[in-house]
N, C-alpha and C. Protein backbone atom coordinates (compact mmCIF):
# COMPACT_ATOMS: atom_id res chain seq x y z
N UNK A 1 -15.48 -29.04 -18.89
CA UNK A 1 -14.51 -28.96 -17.83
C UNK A 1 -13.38 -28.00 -18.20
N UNK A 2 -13.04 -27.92 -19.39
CA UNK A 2 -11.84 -27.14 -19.94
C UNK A 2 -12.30 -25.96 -20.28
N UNK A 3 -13.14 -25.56 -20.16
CA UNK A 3 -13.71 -24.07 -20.49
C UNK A 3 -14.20 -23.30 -18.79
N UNK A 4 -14.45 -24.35 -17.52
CA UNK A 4 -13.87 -23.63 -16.41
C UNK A 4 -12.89 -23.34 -16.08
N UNK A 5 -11.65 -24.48 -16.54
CA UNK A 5 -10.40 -23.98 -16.24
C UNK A 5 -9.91 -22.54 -17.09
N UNK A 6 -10.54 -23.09 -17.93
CA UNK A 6 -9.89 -21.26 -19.09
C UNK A 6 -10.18 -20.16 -18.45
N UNK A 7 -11.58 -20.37 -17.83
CA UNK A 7 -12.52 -19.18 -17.06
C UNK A 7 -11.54 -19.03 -16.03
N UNK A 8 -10.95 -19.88 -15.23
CA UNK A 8 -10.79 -19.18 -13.72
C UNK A 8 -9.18 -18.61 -14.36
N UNK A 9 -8.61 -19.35 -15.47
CA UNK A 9 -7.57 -18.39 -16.40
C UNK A 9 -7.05 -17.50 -16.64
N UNK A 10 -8.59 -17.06 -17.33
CA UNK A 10 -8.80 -15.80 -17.65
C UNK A 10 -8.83 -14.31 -16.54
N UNK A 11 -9.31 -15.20 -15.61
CA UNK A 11 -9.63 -14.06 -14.56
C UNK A 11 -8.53 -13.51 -14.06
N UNK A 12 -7.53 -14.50 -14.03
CA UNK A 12 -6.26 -14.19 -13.70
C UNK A 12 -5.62 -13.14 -14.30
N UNK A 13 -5.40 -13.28 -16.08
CA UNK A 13 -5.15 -12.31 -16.55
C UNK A 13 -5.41 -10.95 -16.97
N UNK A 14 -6.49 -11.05 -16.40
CA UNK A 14 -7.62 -9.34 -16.41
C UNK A 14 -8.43 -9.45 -17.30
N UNK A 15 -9.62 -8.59 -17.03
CA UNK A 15 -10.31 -8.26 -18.28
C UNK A 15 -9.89 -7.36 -19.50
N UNK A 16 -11.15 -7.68 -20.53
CA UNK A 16 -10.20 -7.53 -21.79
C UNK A 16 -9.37 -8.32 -22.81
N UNK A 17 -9.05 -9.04 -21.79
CA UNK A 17 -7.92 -10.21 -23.03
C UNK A 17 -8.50 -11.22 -23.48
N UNK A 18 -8.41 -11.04 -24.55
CA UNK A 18 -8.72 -11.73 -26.20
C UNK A 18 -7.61 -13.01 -26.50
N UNK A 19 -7.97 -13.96 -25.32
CA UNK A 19 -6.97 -14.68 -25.94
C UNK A 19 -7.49 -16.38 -26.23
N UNK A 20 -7.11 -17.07 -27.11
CA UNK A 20 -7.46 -18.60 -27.21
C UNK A 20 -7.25 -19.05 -25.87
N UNK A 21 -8.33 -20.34 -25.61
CA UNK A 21 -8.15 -21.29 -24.22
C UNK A 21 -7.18 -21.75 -24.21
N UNK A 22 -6.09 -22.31 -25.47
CA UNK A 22 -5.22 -22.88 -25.02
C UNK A 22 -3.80 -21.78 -25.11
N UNK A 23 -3.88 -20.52 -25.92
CA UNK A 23 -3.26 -19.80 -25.26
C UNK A 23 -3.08 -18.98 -23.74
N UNK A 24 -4.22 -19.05 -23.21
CA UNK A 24 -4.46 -18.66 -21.77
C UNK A 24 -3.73 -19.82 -21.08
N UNK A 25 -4.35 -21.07 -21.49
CA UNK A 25 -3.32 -22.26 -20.75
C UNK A 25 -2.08 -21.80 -20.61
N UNK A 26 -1.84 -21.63 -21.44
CA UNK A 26 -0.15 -21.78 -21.76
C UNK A 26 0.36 -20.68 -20.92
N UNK A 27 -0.43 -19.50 -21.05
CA UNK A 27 0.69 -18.39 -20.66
C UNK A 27 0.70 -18.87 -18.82
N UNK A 28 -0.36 -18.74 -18.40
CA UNK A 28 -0.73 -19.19 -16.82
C UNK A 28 0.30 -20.20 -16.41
N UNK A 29 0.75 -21.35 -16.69
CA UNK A 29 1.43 -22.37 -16.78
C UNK A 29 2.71 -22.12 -17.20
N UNK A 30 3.17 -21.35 -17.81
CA UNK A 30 4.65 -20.88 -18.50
C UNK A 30 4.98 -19.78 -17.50
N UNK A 31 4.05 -19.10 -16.76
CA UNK A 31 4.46 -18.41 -15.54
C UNK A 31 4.94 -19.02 -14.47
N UNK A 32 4.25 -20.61 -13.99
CA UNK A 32 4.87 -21.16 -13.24
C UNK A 32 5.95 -21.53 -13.70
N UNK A 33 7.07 -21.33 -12.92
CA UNK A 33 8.28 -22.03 -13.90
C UNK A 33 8.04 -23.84 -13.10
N UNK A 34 7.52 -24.42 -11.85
CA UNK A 34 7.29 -25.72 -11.87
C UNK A 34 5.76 -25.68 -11.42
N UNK A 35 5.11 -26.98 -12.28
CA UNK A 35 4.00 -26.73 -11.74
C UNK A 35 3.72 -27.19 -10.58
N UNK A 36 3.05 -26.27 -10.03
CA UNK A 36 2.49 -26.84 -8.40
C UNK A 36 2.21 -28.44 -8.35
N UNK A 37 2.67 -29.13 -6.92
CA UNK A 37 1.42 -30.10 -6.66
C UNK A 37 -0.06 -30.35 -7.11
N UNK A 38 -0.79 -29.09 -6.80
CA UNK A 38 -2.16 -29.70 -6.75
C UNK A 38 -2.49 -28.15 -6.98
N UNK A 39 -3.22 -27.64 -8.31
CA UNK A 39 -4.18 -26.67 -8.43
C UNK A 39 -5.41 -26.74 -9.02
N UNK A 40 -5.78 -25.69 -9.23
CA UNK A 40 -7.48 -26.11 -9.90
C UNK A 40 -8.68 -25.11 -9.85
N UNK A 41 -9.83 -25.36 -10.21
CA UNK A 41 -10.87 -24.21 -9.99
C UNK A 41 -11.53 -24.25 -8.94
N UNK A 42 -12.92 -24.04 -8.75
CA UNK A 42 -13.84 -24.26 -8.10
C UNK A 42 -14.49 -26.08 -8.15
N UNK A 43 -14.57 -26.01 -9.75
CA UNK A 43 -15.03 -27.34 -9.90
C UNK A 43 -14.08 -28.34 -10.21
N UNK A 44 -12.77 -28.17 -10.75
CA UNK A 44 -12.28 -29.47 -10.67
C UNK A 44 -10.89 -29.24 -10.11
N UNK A 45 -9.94 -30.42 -9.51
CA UNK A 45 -8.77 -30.34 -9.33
C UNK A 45 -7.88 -31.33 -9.78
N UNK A 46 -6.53 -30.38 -9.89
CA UNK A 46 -5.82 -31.56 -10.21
C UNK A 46 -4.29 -31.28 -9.56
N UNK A 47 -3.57 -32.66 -9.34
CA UNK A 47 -2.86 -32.63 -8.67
C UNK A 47 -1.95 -34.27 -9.22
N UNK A 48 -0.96 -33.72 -8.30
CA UNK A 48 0.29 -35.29 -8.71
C UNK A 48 -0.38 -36.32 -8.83
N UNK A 49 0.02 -37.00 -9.74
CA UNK A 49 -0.48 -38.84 -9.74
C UNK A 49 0.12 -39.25 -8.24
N UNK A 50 -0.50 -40.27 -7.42
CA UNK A 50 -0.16 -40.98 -6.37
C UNK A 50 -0.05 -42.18 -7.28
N UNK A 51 1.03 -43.37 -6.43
CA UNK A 51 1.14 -44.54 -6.96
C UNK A 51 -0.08 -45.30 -6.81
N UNK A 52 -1.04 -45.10 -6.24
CA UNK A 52 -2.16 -45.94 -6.00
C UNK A 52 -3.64 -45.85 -7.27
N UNK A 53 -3.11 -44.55 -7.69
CA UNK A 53 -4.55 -44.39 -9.16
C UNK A 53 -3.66 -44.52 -10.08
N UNK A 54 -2.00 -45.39 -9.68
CA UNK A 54 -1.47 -46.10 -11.40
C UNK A 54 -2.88 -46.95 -12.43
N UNK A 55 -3.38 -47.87 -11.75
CA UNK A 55 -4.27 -48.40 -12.30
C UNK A 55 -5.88 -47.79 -12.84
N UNK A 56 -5.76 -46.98 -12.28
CA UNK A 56 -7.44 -46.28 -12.62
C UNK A 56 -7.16 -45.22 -13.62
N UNK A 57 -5.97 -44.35 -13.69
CA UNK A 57 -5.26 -43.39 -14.35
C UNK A 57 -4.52 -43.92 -15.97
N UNK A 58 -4.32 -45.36 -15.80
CA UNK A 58 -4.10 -46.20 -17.18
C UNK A 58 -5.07 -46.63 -18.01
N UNK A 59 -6.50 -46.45 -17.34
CA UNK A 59 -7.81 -46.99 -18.10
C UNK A 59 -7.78 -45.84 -18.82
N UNK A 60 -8.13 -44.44 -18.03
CA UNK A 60 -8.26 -43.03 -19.25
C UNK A 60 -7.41 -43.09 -19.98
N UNK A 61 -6.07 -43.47 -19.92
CA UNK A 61 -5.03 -42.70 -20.92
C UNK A 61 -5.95 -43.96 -22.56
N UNK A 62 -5.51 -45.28 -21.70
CA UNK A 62 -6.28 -46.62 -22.69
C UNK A 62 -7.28 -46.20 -23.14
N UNK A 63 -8.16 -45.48 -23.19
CA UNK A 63 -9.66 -45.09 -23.98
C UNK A 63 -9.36 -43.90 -25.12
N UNK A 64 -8.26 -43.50 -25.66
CA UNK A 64 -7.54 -42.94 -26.42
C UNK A 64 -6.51 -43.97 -27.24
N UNK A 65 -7.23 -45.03 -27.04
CA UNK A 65 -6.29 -46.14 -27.87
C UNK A 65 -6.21 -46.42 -29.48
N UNK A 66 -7.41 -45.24 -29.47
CA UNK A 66 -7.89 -44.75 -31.19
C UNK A 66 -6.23 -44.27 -31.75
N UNK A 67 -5.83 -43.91 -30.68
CA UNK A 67 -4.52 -42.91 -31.71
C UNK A 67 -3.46 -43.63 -32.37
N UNK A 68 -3.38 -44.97 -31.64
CA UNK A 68 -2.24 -45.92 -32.58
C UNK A 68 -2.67 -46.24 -33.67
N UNK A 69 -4.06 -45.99 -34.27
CA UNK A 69 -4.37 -46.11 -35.72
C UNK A 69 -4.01 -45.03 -36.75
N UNK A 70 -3.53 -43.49 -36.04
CA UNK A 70 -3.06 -42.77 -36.48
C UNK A 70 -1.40 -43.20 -36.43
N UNK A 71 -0.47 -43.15 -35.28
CA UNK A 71 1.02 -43.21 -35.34
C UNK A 71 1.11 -44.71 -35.73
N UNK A 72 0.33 -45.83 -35.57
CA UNK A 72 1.29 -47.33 -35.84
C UNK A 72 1.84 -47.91 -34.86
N UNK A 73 1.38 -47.42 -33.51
CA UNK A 73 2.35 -47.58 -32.78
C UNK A 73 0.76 -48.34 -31.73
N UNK A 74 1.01 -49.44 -31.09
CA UNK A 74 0.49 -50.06 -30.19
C UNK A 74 0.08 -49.61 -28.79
N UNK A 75 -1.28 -49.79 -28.10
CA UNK A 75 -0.88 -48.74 -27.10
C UNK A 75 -0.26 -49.67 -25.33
N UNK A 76 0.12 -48.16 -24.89
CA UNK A 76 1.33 -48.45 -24.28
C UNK A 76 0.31 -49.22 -22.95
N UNK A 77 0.44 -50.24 -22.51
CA UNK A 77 0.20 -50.46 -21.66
C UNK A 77 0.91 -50.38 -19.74
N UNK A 78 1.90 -50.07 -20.17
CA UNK A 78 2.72 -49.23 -19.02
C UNK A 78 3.04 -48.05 -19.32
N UNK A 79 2.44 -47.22 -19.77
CA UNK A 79 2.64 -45.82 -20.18
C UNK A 79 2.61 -44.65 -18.49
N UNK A 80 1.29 -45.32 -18.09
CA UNK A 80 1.37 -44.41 -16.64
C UNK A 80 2.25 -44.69 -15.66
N UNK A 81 2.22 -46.04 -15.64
CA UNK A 81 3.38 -46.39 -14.64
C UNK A 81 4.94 -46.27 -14.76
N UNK A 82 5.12 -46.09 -16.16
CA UNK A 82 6.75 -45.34 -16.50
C UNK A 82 6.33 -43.96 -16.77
N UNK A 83 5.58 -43.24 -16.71
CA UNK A 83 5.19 -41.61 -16.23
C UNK A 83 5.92 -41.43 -14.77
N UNK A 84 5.34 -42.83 -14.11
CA UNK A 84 5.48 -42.16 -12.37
C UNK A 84 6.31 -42.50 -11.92
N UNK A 85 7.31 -43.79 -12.30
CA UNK A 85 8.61 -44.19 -12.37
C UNK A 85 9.42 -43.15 -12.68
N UNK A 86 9.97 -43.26 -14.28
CA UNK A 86 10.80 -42.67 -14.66
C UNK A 86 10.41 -41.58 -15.59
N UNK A 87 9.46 -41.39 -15.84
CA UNK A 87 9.14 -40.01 -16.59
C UNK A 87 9.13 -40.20 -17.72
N UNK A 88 8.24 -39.53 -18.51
CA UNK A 88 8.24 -39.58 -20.63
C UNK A 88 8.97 -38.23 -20.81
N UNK A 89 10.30 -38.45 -20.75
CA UNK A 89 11.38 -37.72 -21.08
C UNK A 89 12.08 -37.43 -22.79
N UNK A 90 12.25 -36.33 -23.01
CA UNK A 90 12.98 -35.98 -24.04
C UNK A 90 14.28 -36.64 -24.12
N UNK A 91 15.37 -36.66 -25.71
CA UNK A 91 16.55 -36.72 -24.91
C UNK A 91 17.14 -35.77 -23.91
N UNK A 92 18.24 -36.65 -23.28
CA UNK A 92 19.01 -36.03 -22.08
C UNK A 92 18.52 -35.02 -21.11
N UNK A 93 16.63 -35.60 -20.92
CA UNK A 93 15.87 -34.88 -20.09
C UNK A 93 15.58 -35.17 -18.88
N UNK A 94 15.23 -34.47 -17.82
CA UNK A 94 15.47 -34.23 -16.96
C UNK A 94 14.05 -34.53 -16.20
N UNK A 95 14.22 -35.79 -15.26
CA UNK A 95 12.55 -35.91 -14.20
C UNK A 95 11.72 -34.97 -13.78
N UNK A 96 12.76 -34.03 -13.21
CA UNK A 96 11.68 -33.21 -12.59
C UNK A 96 11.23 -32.15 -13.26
N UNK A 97 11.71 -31.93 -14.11
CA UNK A 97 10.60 -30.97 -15.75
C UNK A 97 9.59 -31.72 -16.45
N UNK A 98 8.88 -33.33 -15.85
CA UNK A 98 8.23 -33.80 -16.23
C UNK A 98 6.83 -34.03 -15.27
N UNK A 99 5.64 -33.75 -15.43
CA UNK A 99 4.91 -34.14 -14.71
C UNK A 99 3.59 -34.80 -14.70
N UNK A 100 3.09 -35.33 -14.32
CA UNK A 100 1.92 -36.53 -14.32
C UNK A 100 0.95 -36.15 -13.48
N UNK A 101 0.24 -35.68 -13.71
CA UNK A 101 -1.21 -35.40 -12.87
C UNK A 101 -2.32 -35.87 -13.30
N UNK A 102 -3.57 -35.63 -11.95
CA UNK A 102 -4.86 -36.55 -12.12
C UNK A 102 -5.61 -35.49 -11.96
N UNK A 103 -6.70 -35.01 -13.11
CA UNK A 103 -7.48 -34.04 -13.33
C UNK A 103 -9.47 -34.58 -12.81
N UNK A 104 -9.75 -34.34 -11.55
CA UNK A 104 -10.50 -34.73 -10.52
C UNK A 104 -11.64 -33.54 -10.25
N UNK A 105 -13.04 -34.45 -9.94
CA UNK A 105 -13.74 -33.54 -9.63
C UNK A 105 -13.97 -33.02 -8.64
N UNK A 106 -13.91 -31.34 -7.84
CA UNK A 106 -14.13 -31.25 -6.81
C UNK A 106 -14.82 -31.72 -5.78
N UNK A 107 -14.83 -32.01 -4.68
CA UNK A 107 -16.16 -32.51 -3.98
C UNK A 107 -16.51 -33.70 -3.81
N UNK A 108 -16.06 -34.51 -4.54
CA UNK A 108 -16.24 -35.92 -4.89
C UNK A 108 -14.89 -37.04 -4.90
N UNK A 109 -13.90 -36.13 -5.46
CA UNK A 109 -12.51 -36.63 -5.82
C UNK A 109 -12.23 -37.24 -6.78
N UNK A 110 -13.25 -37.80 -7.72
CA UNK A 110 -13.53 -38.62 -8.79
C UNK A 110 -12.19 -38.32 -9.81
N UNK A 111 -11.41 -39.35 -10.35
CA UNK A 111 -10.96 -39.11 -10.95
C UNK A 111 -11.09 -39.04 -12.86
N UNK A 112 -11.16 -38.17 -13.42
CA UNK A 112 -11.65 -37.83 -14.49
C UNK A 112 -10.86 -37.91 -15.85
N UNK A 113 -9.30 -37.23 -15.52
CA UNK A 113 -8.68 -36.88 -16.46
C UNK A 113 -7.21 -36.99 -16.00
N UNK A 114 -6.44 -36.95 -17.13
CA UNK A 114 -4.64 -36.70 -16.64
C UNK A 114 -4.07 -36.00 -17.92
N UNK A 115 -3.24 -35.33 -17.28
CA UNK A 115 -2.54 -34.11 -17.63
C UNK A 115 -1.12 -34.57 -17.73
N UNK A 116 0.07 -34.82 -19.03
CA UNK A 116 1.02 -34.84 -18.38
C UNK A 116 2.09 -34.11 -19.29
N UNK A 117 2.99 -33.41 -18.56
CA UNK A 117 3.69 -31.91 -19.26
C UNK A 117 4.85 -32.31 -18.98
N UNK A 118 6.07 -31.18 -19.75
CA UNK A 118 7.43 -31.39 -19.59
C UNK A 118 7.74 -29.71 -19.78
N UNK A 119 8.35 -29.27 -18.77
CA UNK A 119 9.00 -28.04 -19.47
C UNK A 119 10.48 -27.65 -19.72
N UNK A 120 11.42 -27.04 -20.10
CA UNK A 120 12.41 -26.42 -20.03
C UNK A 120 12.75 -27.40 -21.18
N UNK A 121 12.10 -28.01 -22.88
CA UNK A 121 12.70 -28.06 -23.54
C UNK A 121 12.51 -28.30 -24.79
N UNK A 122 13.40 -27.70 -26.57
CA UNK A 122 14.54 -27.22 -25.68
C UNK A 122 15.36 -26.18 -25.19
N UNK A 123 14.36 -25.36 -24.78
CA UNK A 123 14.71 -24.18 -24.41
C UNK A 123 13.98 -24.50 -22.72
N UNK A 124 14.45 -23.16 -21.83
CA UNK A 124 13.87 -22.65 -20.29
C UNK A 124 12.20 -22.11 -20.53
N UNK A 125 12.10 -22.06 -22.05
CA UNK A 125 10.72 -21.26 -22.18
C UNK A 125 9.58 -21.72 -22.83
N UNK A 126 9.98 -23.61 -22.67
CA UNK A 126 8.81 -24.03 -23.53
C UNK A 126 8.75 -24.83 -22.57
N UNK A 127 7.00 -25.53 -22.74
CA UNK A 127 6.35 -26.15 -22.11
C UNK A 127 5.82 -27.10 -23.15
N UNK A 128 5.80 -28.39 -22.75
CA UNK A 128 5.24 -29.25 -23.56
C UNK A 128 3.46 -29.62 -23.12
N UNK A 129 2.81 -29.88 -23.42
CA UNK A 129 1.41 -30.66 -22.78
C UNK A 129 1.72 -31.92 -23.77
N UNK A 130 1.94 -32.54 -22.87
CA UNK A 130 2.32 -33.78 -23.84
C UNK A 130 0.90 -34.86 -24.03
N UNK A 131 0.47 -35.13 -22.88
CA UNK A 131 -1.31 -35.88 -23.01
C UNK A 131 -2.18 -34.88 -22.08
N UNK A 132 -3.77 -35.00 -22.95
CA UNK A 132 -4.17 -34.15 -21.90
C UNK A 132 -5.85 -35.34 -22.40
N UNK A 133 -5.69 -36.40 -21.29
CA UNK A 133 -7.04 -37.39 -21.47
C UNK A 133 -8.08 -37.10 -20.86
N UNK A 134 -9.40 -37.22 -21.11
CA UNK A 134 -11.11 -36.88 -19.76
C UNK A 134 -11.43 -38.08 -20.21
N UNK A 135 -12.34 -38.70 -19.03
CA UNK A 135 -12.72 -39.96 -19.47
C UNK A 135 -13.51 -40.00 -20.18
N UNK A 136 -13.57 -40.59 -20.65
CA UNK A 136 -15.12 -40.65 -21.98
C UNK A 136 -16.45 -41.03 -21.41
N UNK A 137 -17.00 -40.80 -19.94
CA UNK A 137 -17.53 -40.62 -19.20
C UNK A 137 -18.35 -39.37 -19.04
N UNK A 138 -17.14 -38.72 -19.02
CA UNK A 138 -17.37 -36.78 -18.78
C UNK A 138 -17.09 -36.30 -19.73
């Protein structure tokens, strides 16, 4: 799935460029200064969390529950729903530089994956990808 998104990426930035997938991410995305609602390829889309896939959108992040064996830290079981509340903010950061999206398959709507970013800190020119989950499904 992440190697169409790089593709339709890439196309953007012309041929020729030699660049890593997740540097292509980045630059595409650091051009938007907010990210859109809802973009995507041919095959998948993604767009704002709605309050209604709080619950279906907390199972993917939960199947990455491997990682509190790395930090120590328990996993969050309101993690999505204080995403869509109040945001996973830096200090003295700011909501709407934070965003929560549901990474979906075209055609179907299926929800697959979530995406959730922060930009402007702490500088105007960084972008965070703070989680980026697929279900262990796909």
């Amino acid at each position: 799935m992440f190697n169409n998104i790089c593709v339709f990426l890439c196309k953007r930035l012309g041929e020729g460029v030699s660049l890593s997938k997740r540097e292509v991410f980045i630059r595409i995305i650091m051009s938007i200064k907010i990210i859109p609602i809802m973009w995507g390829t041919k095959k998948r889309l993604i767009k704002d969390l709605v309050e209604q896939e709080i619950h279906t959108v907390q199972k993917i992040f939960e199947q990455g529950s491997y990682v509190s064996q790395w930090d120590g830290r328990g996993v969050d079981k309101k993690y999505v729903y204080r995403c869509f509340t109040d945001g996973d903010l830096p200090p003295n950061g700011i909501k709407d530089n934070d965003k929560i999206q549901t990474i979906r398959i075209q055609g179907n709507n299926d929800v697959v994956g979530l995406l959730t970013t922060y930009q402007d800190y702490p500088n105007p020119k960084t972008m965070y990808i703070t989680n980026l989950y697929i279900d262990l499904e796909y």
